[in-house]
PDB file of N, CA and C in Angstrom:
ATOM      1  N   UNK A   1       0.838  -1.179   0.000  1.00  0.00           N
ATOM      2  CA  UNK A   1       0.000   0.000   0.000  1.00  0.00           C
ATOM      3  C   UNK A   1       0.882   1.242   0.000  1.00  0.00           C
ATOM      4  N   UNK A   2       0.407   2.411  -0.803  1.00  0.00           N
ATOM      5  CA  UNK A   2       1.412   3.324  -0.465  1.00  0.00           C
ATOM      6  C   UNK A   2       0.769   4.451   0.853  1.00  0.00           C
ATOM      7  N   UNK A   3       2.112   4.932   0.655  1.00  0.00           N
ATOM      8  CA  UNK A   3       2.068   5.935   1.641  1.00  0.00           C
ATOM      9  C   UNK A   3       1.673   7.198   1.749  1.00  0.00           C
ATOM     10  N   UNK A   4       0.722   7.937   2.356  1.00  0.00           N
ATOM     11  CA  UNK A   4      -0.015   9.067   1.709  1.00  0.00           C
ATOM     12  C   UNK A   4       0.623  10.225   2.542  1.00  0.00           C
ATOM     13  N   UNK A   5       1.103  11.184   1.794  1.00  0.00           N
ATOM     14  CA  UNK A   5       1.964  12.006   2.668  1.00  0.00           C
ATOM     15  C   UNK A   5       0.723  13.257   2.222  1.00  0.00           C
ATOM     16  N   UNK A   6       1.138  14.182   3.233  1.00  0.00           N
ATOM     17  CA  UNK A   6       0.397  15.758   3.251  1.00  0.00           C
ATOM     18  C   UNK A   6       1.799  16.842   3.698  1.00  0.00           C
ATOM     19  N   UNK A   7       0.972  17.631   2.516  1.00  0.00           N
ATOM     20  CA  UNK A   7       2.075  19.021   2.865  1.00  0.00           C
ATOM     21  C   UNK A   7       0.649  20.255   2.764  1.00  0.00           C
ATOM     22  N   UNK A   8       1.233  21.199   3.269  1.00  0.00           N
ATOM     23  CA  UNK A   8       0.532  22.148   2.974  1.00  0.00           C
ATOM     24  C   UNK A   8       1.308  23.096   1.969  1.00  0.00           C
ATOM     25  N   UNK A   9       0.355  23.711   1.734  1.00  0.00           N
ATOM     26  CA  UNK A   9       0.535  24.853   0.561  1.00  0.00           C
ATOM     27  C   UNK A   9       0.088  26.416   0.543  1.00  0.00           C
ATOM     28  N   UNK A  10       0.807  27.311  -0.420  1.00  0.00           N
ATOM     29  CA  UNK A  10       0.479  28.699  -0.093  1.00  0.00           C
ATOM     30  C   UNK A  10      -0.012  28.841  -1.772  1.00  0.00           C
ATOM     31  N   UNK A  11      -1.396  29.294  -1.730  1.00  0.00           N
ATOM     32  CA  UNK A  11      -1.791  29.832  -3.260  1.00  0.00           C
ATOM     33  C   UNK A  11      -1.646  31.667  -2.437  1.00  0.00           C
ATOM     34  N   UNK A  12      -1.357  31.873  -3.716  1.00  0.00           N
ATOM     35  CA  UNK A  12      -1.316  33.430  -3.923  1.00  0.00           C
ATOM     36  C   UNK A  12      -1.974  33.923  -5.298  1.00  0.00           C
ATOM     37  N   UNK A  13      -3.166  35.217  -5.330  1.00  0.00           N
ATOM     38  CA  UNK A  13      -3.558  35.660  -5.974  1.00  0.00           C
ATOM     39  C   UNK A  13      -2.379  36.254  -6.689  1.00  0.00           C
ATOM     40  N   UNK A  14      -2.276  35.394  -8.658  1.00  0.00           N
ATOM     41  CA  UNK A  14      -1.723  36.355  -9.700  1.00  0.00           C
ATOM     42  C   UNK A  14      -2.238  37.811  -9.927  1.00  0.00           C
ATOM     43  N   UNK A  15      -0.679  38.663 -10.492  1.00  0.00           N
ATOM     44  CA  UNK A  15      -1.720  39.876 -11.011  1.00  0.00           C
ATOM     45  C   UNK A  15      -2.210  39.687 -12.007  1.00  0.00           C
ATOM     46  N   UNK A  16      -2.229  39.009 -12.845  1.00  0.00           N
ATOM     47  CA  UNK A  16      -2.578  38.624 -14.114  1.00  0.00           C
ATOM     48  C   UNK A  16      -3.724  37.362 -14.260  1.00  0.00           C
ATOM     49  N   UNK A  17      -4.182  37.370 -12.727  1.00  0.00           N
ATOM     50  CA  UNK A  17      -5.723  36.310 -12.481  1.00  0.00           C
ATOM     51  C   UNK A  17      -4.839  35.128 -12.349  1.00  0.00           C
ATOM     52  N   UNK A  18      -5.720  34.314 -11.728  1.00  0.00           N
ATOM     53  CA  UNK A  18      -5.373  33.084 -11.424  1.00  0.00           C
ATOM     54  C   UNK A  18      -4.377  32.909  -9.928  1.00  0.00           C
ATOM     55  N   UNK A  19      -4.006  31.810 -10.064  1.00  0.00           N
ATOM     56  CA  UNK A  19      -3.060  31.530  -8.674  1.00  0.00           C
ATOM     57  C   UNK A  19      -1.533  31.045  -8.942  1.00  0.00           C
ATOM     58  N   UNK A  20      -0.406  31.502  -8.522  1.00  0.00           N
ATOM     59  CA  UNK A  20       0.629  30.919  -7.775  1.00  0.00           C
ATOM     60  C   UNK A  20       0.519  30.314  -6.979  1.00  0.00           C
ATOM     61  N   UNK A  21       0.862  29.135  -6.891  1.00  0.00           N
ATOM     62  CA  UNK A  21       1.420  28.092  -5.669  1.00  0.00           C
ATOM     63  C   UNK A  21       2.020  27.712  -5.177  1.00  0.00           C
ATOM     64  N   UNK A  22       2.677  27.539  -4.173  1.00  0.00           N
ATOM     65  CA  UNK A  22       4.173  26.370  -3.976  1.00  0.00           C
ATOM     66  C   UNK A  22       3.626  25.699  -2.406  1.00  0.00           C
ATOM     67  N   UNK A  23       4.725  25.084  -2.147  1.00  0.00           N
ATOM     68  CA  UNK A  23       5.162  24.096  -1.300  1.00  0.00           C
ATOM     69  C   UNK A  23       6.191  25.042  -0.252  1.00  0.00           C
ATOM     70  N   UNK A  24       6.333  25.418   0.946  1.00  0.00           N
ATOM     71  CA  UNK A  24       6.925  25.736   1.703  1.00  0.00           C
ATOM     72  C   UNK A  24       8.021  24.371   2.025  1.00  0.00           C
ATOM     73  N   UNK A  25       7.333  23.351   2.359  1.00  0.00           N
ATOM     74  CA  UNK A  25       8.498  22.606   3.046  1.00  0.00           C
ATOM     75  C   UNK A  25       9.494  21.347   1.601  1.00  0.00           C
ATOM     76  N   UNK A  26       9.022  21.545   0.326  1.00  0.00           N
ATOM     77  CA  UNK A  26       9.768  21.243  -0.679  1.00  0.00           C
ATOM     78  C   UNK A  26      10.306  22.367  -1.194  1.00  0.00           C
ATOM     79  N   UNK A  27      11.608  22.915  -1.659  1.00  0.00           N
ATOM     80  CA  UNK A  27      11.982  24.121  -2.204  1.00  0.00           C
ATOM     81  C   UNK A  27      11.694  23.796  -3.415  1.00  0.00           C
ATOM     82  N   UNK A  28      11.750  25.047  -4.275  1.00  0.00           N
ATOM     83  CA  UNK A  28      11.653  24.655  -5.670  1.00  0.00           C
ATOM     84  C   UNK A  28      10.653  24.543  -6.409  1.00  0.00           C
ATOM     85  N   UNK A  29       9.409  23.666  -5.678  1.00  0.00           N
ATOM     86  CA  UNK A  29       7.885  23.501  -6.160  1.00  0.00           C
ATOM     87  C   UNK A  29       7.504  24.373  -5.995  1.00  0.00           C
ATOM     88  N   UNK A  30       6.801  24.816  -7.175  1.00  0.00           N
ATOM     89  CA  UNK A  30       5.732  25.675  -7.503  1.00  0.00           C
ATOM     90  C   UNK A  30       5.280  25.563  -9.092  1.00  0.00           C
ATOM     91  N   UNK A  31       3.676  25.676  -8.954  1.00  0.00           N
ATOM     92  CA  UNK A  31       3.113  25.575 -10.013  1.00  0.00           C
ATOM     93  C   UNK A  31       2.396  26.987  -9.850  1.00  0.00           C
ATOM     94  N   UNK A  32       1.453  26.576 -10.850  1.00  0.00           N
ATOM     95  CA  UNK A  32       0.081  27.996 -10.880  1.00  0.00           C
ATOM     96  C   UNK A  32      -1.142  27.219 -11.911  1.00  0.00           C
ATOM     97  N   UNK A  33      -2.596  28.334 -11.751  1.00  0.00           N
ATOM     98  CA  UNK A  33      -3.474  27.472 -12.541  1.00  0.00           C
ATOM     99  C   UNK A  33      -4.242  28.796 -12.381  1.00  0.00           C
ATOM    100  N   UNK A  34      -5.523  28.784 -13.976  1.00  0.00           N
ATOM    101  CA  UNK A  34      -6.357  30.072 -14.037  1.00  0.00           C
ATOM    102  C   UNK A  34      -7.241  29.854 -12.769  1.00  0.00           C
ATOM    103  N   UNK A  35      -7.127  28.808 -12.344  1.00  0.00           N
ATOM    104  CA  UNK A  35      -8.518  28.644 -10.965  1.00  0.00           C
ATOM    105  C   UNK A  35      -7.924  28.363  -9.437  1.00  0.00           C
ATOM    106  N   UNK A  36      -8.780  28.501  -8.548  1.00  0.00           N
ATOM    107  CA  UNK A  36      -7.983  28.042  -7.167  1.00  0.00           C
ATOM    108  C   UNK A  36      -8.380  26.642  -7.399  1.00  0.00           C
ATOM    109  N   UNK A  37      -8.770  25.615  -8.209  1.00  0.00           N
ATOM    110  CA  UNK A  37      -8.970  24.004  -8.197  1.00  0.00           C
ATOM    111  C   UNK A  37      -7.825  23.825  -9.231  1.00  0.00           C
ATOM    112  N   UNK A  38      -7.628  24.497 -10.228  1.00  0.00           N
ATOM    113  CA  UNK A  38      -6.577  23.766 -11.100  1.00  0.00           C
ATOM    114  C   UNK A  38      -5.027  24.423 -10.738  1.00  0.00           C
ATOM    115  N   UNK A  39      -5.399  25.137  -9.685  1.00  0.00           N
ATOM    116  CA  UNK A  39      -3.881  25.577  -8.867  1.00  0.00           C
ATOM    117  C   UNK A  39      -3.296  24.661  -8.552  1.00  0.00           C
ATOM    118  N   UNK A  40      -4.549  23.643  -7.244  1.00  0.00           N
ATOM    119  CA  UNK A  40      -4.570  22.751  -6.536  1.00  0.00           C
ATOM    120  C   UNK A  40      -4.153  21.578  -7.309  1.00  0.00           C
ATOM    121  N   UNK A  41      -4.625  21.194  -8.255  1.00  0.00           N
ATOM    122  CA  UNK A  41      -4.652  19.827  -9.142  1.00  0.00           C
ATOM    123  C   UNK A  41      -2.993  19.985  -9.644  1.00  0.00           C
ATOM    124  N   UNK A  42      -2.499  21.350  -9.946  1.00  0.00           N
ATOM    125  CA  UNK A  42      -1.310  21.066 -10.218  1.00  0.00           C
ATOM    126  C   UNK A  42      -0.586  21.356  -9.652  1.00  0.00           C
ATOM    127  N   UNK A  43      -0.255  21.674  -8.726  1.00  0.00           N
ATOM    128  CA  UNK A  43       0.409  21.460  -7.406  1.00  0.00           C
ATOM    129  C   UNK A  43       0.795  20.286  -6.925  1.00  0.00           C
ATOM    130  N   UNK A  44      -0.689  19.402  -6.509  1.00  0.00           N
ATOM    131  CA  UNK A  44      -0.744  17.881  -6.397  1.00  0.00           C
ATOM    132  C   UNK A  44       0.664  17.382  -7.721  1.00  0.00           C
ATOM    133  N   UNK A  45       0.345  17.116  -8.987  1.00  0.00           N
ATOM    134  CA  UNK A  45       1.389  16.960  -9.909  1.00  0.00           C
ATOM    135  C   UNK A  45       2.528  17.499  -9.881  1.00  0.00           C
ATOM    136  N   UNK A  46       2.755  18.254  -9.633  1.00  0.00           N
ATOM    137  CA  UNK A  46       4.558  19.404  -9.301  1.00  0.00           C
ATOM    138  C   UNK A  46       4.953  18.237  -7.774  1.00  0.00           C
ATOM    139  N   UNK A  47       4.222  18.223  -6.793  1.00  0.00           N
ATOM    140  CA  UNK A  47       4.624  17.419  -5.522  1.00  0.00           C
ATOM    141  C   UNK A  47       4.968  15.790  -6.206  1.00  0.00           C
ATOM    142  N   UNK A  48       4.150  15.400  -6.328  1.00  0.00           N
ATOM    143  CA  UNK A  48       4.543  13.986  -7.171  1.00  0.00           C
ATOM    144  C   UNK A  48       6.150  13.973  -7.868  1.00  0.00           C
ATOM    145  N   UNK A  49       5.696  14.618  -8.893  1.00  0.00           N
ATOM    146  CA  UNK A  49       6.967  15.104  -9.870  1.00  0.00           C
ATOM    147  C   UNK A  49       8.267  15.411  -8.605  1.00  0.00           C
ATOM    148  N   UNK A  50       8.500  15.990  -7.930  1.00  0.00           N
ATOM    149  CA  UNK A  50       9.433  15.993  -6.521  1.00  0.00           C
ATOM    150  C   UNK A  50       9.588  15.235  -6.249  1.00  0.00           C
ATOM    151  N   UNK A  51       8.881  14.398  -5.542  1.00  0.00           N
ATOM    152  CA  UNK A  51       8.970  13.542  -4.775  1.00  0.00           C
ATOM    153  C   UNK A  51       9.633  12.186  -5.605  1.00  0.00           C
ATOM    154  N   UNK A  52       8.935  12.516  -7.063  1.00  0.00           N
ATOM    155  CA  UNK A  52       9.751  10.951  -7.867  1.00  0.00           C
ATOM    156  C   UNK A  52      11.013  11.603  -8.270  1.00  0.00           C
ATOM    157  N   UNK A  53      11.538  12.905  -8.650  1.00  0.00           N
ATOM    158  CA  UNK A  53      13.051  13.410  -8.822  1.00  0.00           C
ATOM    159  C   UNK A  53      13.615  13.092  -7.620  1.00  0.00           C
ATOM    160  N   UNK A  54      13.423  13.033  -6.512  1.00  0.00           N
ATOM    161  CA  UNK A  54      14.003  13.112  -5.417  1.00  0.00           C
ATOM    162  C   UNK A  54      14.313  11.452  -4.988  1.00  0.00           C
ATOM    163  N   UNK A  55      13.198  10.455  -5.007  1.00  0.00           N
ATOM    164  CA  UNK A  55      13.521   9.625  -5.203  1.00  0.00           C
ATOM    165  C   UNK A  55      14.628   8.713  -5.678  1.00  0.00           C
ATOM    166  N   UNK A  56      14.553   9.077  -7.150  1.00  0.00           N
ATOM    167  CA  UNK A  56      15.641   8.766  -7.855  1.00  0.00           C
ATOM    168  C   UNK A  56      16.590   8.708  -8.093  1.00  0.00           C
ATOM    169  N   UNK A  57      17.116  10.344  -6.733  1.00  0.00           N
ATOM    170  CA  UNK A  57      18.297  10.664  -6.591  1.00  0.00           C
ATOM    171  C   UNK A  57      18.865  10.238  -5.345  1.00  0.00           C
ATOM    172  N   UNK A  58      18.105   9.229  -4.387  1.00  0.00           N
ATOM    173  CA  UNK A  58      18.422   8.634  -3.080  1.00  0.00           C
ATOM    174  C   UNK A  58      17.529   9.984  -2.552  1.00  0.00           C
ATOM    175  N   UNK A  59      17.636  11.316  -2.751  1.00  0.00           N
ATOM    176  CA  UNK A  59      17.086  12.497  -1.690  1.00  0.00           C
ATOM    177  C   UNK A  59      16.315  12.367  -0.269  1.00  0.00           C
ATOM    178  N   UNK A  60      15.677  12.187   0.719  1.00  0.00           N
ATOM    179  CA  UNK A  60      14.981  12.128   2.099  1.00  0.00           C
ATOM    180  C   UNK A  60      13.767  12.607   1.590  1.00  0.00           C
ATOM    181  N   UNK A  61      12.817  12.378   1.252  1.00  0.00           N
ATOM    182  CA  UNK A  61      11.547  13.370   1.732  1.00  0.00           C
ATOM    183  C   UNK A  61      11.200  14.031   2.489  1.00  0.00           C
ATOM    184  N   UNK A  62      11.517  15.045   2.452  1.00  0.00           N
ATOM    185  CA  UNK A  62      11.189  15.914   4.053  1.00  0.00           C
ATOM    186  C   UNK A  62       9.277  16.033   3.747  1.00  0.00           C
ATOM    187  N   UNK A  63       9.804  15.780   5.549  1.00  0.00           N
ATOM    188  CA  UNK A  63       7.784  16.175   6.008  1.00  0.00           C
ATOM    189  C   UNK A  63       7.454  17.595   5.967  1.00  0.00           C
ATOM    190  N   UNK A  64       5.859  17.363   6.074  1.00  0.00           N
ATOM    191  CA  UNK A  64       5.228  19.080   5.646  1.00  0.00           C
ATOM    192  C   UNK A  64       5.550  19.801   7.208  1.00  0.00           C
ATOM    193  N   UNK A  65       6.688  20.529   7.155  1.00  0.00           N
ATOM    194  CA  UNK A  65       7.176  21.045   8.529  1.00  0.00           C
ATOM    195  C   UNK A  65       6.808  22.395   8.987  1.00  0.00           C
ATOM    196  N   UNK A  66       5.684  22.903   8.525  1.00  0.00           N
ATOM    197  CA  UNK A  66       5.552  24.591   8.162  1.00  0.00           C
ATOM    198  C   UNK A  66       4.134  24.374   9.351  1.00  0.00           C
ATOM    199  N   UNK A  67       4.268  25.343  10.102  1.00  0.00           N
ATOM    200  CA  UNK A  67       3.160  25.761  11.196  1.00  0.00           C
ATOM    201  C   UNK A  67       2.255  27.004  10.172  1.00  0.00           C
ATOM    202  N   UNK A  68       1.449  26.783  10.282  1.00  0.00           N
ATOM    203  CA  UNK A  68       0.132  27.854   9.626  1.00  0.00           C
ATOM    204  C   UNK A  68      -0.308  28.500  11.022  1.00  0.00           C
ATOM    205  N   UNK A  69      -0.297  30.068  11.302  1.00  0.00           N
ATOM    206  CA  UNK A  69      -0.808  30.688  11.910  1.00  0.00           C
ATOM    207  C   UNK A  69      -1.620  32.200  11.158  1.00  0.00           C
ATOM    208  N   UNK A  70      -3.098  32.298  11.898  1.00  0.00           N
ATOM    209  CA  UNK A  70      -3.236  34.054  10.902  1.00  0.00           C
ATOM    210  C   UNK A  70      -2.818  34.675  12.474  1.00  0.00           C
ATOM    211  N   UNK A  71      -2.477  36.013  12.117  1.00  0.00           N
ATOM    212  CA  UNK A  71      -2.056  37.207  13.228  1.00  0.00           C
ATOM    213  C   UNK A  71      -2.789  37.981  12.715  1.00  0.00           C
ATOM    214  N   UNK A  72      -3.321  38.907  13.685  1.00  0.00           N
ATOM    215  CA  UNK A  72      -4.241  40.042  13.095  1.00  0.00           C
ATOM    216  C   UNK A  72      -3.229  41.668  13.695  1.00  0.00           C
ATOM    217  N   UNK A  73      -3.436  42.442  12.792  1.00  0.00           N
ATOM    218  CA  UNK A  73      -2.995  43.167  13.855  1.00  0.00           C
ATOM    219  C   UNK A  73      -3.901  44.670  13.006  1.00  0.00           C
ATOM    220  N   UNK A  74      -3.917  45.610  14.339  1.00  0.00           N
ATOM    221  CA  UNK A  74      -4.989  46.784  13.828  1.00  0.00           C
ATOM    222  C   UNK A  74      -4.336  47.815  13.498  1.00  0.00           C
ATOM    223  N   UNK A  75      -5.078  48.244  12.403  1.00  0.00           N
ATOM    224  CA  UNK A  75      -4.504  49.456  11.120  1.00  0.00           C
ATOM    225  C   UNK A  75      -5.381  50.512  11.870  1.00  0.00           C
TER     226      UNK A  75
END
């Protein structure tokens, strides 16, 4: 059976519409997509794609190591 790993991710609104994406705890990954679902969908594919380059090269998989916090602070 394989092994189902989770990372989290940062989409960012393009200026040019659509989304930027990446991977905080893989360097390097990042995709983009005209939608926040086909951001997502290729993102999913860019992580894969990592994870089998990395593979191949002996590399570690590092785990999704990134803490998500919001801070508010008043303007």
């Amino acid at each position: 059976m394989a092994k189902v790993l989770s990372y989290k991710v940062v989409l960012e609104p393009a200026e040019e519409g659509g989304y930027t994406v990446y991977v905080p705890s893989l360097p390097g990954c990042v995709s983009e997509g005209d939608t926040y679902e086909e951001a997502l969908k290729n993102i999913r594919e860019a992580i894969e794609g990592w994870i089998e380059v990395s593979r191949e090269f002996g590399d570690e998989i590092p785990p999704s190591d990134v803490i998500v916090e919001t801070v508010q602070v008043a303007v």
